[in-house]
N, C-alpha and C. Protein backbone atom coordinates (compact mmCIF):
# COMPACT_ATOMS: atom_id res chain seq x y z
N UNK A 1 35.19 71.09 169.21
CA UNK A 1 33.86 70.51 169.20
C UNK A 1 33.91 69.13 169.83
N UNK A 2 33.45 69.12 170.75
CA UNK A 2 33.13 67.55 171.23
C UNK A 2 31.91 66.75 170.64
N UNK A 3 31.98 65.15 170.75
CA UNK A 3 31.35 64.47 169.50
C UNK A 3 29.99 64.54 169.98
N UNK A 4 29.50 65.19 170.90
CA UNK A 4 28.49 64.77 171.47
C UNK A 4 27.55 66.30 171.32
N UNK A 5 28.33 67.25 170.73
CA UNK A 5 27.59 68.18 169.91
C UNK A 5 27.89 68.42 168.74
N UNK A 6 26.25 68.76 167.96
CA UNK A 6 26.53 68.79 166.65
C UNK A 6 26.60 69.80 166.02
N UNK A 7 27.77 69.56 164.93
CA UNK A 7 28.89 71.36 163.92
C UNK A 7 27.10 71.57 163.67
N UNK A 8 27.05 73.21 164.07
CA UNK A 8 26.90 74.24 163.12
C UNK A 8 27.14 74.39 161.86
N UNK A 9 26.51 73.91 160.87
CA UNK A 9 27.65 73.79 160.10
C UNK A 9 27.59 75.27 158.90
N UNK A 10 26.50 75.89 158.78
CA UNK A 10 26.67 77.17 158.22
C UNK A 10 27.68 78.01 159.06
N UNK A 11 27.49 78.04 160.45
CA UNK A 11 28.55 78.49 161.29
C UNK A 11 30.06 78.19 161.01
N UNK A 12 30.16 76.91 160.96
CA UNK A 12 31.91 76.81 160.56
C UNK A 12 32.33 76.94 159.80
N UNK A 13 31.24 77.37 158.55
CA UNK A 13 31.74 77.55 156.81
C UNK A 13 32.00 79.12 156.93
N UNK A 14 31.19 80.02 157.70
CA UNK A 14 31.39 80.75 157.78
C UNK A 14 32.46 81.30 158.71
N UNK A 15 32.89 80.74 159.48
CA UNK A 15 33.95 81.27 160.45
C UNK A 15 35.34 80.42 159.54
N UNK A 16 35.20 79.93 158.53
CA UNK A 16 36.55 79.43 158.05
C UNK A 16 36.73 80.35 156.72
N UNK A 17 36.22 81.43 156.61
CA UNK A 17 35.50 82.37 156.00
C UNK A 17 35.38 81.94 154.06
N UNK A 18 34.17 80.80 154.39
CA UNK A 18 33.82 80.46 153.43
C UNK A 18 32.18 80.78 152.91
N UNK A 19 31.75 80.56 151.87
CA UNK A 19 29.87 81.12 152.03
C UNK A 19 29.71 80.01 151.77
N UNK A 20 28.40 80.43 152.55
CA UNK A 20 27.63 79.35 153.25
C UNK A 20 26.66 79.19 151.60
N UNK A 21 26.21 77.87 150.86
CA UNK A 21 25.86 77.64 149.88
C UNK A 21 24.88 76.15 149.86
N UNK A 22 24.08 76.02 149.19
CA UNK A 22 23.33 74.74 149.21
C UNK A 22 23.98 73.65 148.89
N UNK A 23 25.33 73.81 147.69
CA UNK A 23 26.03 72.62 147.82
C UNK A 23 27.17 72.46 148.76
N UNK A 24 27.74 73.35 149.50
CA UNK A 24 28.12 72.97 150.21
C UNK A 24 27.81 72.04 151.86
N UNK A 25 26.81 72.64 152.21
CA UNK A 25 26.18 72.34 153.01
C UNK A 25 25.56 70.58 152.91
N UNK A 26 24.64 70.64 151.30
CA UNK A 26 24.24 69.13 151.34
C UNK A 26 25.61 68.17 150.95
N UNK A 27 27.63 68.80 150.30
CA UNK A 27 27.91 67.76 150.99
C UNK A 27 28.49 67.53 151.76
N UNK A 28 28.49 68.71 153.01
CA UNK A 28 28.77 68.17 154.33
C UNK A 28 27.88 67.14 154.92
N UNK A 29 25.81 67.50 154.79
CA UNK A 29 25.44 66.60 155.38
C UNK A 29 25.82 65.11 155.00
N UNK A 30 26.06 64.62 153.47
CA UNK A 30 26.40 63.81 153.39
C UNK A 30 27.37 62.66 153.80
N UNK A 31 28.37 63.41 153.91
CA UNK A 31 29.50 63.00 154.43
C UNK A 31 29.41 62.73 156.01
N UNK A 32 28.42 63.68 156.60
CA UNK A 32 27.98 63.40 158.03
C UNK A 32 27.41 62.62 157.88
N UNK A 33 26.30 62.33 157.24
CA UNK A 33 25.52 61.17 157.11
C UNK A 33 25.75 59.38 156.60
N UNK A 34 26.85 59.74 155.48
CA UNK A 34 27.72 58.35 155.30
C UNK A 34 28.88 58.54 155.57
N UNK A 35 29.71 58.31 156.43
CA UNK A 35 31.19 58.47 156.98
C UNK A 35 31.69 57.52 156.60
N UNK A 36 32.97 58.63 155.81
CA UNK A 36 34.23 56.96 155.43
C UNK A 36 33.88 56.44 153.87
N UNK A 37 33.27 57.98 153.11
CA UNK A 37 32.54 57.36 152.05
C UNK A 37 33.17 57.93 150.72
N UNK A 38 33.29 57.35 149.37
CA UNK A 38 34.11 57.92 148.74
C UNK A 38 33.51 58.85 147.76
N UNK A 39 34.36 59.88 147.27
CA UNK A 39 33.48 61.24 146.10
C UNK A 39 33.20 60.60 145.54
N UNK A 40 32.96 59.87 144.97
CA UNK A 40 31.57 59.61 143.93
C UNK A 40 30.80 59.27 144.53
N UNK A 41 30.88 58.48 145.96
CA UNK A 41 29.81 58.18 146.04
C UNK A 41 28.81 59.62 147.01
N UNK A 42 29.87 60.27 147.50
CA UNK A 42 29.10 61.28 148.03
C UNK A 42 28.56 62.31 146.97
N UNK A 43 29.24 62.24 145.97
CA UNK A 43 28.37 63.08 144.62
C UNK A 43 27.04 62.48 144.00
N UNK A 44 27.11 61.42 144.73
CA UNK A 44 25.22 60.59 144.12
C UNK A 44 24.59 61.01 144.84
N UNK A 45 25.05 60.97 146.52
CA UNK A 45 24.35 60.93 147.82
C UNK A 45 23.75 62.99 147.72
N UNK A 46 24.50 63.29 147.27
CA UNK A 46 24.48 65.26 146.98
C UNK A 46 23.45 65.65 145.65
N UNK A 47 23.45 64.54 144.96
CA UNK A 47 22.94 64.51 143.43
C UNK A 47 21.36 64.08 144.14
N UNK A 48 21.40 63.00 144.76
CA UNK A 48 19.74 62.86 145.47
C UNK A 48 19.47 63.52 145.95
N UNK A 49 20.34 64.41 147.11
CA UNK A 49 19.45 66.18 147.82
C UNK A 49 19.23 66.77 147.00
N UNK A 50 19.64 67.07 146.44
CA UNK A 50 19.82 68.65 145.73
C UNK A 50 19.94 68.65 144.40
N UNK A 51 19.59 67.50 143.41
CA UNK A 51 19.59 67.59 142.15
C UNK A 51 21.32 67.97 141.42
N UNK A 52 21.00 68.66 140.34
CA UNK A 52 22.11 68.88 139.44
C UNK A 52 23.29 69.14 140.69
N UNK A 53 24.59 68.77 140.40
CA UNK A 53 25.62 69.48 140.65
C UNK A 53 26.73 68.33 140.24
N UNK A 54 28.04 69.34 139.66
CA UNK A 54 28.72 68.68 138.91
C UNK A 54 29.84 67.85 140.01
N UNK A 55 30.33 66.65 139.52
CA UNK A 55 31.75 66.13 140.02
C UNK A 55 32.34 66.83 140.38
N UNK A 56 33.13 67.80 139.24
CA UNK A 56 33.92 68.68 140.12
C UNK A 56 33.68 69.58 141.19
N UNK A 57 32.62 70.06 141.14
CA UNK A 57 32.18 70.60 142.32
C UNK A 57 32.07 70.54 143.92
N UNK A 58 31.49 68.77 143.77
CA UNK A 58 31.91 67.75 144.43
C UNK A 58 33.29 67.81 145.00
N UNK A 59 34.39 67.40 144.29
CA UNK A 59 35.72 67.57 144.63
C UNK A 59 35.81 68.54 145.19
N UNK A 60 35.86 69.94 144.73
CA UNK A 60 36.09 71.05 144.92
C UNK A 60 36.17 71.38 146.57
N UNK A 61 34.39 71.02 146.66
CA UNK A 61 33.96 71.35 148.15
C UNK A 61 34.39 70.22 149.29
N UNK A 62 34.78 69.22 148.68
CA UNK A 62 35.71 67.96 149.68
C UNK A 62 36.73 68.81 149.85
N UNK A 63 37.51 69.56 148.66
CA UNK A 63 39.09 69.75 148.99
C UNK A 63 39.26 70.72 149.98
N UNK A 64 38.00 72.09 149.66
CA UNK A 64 37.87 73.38 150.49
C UNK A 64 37.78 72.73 151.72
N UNK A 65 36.67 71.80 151.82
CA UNK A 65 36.40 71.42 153.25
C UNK A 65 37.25 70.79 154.27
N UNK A 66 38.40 69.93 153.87
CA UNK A 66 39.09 69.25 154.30
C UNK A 66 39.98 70.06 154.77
N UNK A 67 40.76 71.20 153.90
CA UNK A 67 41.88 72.10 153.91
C UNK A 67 41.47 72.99 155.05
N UNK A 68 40.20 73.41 155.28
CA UNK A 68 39.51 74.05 156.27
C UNK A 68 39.37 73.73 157.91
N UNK A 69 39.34 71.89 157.59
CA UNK A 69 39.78 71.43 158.60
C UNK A 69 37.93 71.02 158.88
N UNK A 70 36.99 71.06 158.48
CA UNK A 70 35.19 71.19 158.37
C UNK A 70 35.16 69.64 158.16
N UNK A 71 35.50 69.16 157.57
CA UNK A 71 35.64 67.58 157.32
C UNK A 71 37.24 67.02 157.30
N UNK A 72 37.27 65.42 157.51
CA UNK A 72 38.51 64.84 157.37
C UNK A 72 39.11 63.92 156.67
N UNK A 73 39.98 64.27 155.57
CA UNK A 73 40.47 63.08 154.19
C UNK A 73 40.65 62.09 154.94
N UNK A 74 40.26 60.96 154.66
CA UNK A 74 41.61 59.47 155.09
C UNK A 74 41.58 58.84 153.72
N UNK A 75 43.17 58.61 154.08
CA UNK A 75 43.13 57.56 152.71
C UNK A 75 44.22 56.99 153.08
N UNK A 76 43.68 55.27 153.62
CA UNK A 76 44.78 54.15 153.77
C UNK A 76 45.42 53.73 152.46
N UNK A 77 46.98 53.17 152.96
CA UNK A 77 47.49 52.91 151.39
C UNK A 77 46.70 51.58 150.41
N UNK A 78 46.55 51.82 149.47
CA UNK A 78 46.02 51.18 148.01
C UNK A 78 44.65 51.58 148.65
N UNK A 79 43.65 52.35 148.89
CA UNK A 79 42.93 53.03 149.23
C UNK A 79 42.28 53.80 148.72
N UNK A 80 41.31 53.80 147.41
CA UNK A 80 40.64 55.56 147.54
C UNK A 80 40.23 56.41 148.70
N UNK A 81 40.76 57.88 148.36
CA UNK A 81 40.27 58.59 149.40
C UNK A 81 38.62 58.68 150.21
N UNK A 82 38.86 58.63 151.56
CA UNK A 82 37.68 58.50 151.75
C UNK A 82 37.39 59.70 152.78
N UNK A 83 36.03 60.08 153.04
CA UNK A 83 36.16 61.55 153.68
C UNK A 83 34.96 61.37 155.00
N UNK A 84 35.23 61.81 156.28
CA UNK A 84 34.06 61.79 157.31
C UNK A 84 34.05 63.38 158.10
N UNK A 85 33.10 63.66 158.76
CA UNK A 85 33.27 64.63 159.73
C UNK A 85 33.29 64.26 160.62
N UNK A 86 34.19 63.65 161.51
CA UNK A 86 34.81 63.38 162.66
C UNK A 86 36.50 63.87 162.79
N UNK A 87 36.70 65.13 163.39
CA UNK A 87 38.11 65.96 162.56
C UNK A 87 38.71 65.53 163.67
N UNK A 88 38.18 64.93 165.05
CA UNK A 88 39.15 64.71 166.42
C UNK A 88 40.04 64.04 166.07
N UNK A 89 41.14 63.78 166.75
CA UNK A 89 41.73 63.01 166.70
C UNK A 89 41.78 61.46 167.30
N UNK A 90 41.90 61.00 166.26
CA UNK A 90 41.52 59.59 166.20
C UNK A 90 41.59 58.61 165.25
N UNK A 91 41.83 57.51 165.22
CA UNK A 91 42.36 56.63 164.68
C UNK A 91 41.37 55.42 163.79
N UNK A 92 41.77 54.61 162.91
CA UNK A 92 40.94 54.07 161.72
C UNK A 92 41.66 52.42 161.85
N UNK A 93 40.12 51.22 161.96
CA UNK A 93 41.02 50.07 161.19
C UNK A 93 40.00 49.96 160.36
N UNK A 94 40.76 48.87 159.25
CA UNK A 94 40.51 48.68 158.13
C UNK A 94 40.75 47.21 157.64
N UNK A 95 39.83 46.80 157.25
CA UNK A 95 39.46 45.38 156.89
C UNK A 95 40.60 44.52 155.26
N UNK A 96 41.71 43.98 155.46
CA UNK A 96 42.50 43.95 154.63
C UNK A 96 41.47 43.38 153.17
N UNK A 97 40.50 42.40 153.55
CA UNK A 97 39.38 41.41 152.61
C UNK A 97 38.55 42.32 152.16
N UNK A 98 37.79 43.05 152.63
CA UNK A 98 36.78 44.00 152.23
C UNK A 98 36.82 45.08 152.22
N UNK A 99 37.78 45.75 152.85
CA UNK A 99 37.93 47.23 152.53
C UNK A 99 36.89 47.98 153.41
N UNK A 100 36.33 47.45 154.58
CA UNK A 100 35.67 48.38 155.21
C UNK A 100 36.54 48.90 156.57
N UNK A 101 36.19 49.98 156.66
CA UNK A 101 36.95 51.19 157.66
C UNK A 101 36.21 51.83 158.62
N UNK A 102 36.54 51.88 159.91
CA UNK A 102 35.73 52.21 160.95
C UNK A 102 36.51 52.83 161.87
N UNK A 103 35.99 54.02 162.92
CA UNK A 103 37.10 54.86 163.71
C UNK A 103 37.27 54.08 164.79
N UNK A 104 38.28 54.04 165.18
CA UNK A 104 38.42 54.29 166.80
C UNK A 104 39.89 55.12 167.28
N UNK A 105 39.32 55.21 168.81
CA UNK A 105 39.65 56.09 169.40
C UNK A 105 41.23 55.64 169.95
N UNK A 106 41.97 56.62 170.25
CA UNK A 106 43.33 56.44 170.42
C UNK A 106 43.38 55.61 171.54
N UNK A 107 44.38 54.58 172.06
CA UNK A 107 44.90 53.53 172.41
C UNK A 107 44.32 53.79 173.91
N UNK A 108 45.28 54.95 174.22
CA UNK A 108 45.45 54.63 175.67
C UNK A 108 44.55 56.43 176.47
N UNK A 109 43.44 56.62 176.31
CA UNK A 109 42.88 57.64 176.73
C UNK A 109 42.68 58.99 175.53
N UNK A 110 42.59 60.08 175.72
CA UNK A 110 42.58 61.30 175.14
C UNK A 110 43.80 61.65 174.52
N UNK A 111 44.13 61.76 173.31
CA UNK A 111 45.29 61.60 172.12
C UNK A 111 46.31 61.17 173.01
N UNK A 112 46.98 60.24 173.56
CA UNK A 112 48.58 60.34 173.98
C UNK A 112 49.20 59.94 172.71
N UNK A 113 48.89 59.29 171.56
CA UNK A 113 49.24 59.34 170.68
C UNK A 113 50.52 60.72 169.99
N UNK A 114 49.31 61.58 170.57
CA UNK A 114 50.42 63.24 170.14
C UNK A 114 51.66 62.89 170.80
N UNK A 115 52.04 62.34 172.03
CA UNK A 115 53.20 62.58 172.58
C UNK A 115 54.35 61.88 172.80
N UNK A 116 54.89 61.84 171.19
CA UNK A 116 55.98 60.98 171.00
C UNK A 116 57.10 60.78 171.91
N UNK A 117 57.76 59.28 171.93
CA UNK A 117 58.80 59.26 172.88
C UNK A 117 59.34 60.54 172.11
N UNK A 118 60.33 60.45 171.32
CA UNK A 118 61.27 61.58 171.11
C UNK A 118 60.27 62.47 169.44
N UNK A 119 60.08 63.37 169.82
CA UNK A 119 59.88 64.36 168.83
C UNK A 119 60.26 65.16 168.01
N UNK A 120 61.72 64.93 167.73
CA UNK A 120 62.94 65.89 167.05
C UNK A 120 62.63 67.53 167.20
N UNK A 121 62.02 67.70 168.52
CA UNK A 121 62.03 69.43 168.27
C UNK A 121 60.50 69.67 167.47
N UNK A 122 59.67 68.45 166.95
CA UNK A 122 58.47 69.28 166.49
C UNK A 122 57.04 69.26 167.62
N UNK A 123 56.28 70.25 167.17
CA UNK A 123 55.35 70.34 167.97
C UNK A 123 54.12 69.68 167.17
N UNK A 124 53.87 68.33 167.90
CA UNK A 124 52.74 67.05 167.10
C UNK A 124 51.39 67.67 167.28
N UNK A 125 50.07 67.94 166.11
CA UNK A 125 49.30 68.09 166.30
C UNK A 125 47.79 67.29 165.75
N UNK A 126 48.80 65.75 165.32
CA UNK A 126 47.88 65.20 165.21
C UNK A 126 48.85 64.00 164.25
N UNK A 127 48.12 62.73 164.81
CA UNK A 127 48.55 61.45 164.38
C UNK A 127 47.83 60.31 163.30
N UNK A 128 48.24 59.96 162.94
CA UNK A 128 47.44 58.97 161.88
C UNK A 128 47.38 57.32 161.97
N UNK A 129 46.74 57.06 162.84
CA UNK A 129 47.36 55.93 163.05
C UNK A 129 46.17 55.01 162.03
N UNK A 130 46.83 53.97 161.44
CA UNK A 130 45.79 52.90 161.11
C UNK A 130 45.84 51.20 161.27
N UNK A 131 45.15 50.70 161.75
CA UNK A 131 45.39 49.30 162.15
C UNK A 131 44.49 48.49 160.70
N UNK A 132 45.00 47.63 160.22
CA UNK A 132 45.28 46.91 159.58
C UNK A 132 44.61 45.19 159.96
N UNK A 133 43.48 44.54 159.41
CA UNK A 133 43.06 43.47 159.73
C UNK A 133 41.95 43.07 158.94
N UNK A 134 40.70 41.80 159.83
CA UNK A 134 40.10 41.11 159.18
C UNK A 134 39.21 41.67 160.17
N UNK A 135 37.86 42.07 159.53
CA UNK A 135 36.19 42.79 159.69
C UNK A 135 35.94 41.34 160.68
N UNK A 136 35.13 41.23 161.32
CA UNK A 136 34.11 40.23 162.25
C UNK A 136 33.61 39.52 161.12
N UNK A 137 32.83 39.99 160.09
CA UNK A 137 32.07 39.18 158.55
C UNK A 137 33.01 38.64 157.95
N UNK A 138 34.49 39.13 157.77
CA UNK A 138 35.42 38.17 157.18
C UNK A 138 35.51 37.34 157.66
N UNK A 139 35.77 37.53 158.97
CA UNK A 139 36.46 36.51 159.86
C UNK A 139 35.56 35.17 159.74
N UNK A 140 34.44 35.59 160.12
CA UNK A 140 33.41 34.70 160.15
C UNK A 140 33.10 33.82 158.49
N UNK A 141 33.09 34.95 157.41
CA UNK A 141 33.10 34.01 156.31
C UNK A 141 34.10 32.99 156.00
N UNK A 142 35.22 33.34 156.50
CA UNK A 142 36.58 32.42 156.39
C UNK A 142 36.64 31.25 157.05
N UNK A 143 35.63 31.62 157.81
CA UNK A 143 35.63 30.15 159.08
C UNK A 143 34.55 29.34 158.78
N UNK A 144 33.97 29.84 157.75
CA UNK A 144 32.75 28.78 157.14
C UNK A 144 33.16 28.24 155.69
């Protein structure tokens, strides 16, 4: 899927041969809709569509979804997990002061990331990279 079209997303629940369901669906939109956001808070954001549905449920359909490959876990270290639908490959910094997290795209063009100097014999299909720093609002509060 390229970013510039948007998942099907009864389609990919179903081709990952999962059923297609109202909570699943409102919390994919969620997660499409707040990226980088954590289960609870996407269980409020699911709790305002669609009324009742439990935490675990919540979890549940993060874990199916993720394992499916439909959405993507990140979780930097001392980090709660946080979850987006952006599954490309691609890379995250993260604000050491505030804890906010934002994608970007691999260094030097279309993943070269995958293609380690030496690879011990494995075949790379995806990298994690995370950069580590101070947000523009930190920066700026620090300097005032």
């Amino acid at each position: 899927m390229s970013l510039s079209e948007p998942l099907d997303v009864s389609a990919a629940l179903k081709g990952a041969g999962l059923q297609v369901t109202a909570q699943r669906l409102a919390v994919h939109k969620a997660v499409s809709d707040h990226p980088h956001t954590m289960a609870d808070e996407i269980c409020d954001h699911v709790r305002s569509e669609i009324g009742a549905i439990s935490r675990q449920a919540v979890y549940d359909t993060l874990n199916v979804m993720s394992e499916h490959g439909l959405i993507r876990r990140i979780q930097p270290a001392g980090l709660a997990a946080r979850y987006e639908d952006r599954v490309d490959n691609h890379h995250h910094l993260v604000c050491r002061e505030c804890g906010s997290l934002v994608d970007t795209d691999c260094a030097k063009g279309r993943a070269p990331c995958l293609d380690a100097e030496d690879n011990h014999g494995y075949r790379i299909d995806e990298a994690e990279v995370i950069y580590w720093g101070s947000c523009p609002d930190c920066q700026s509060k620090a300097k005032s």
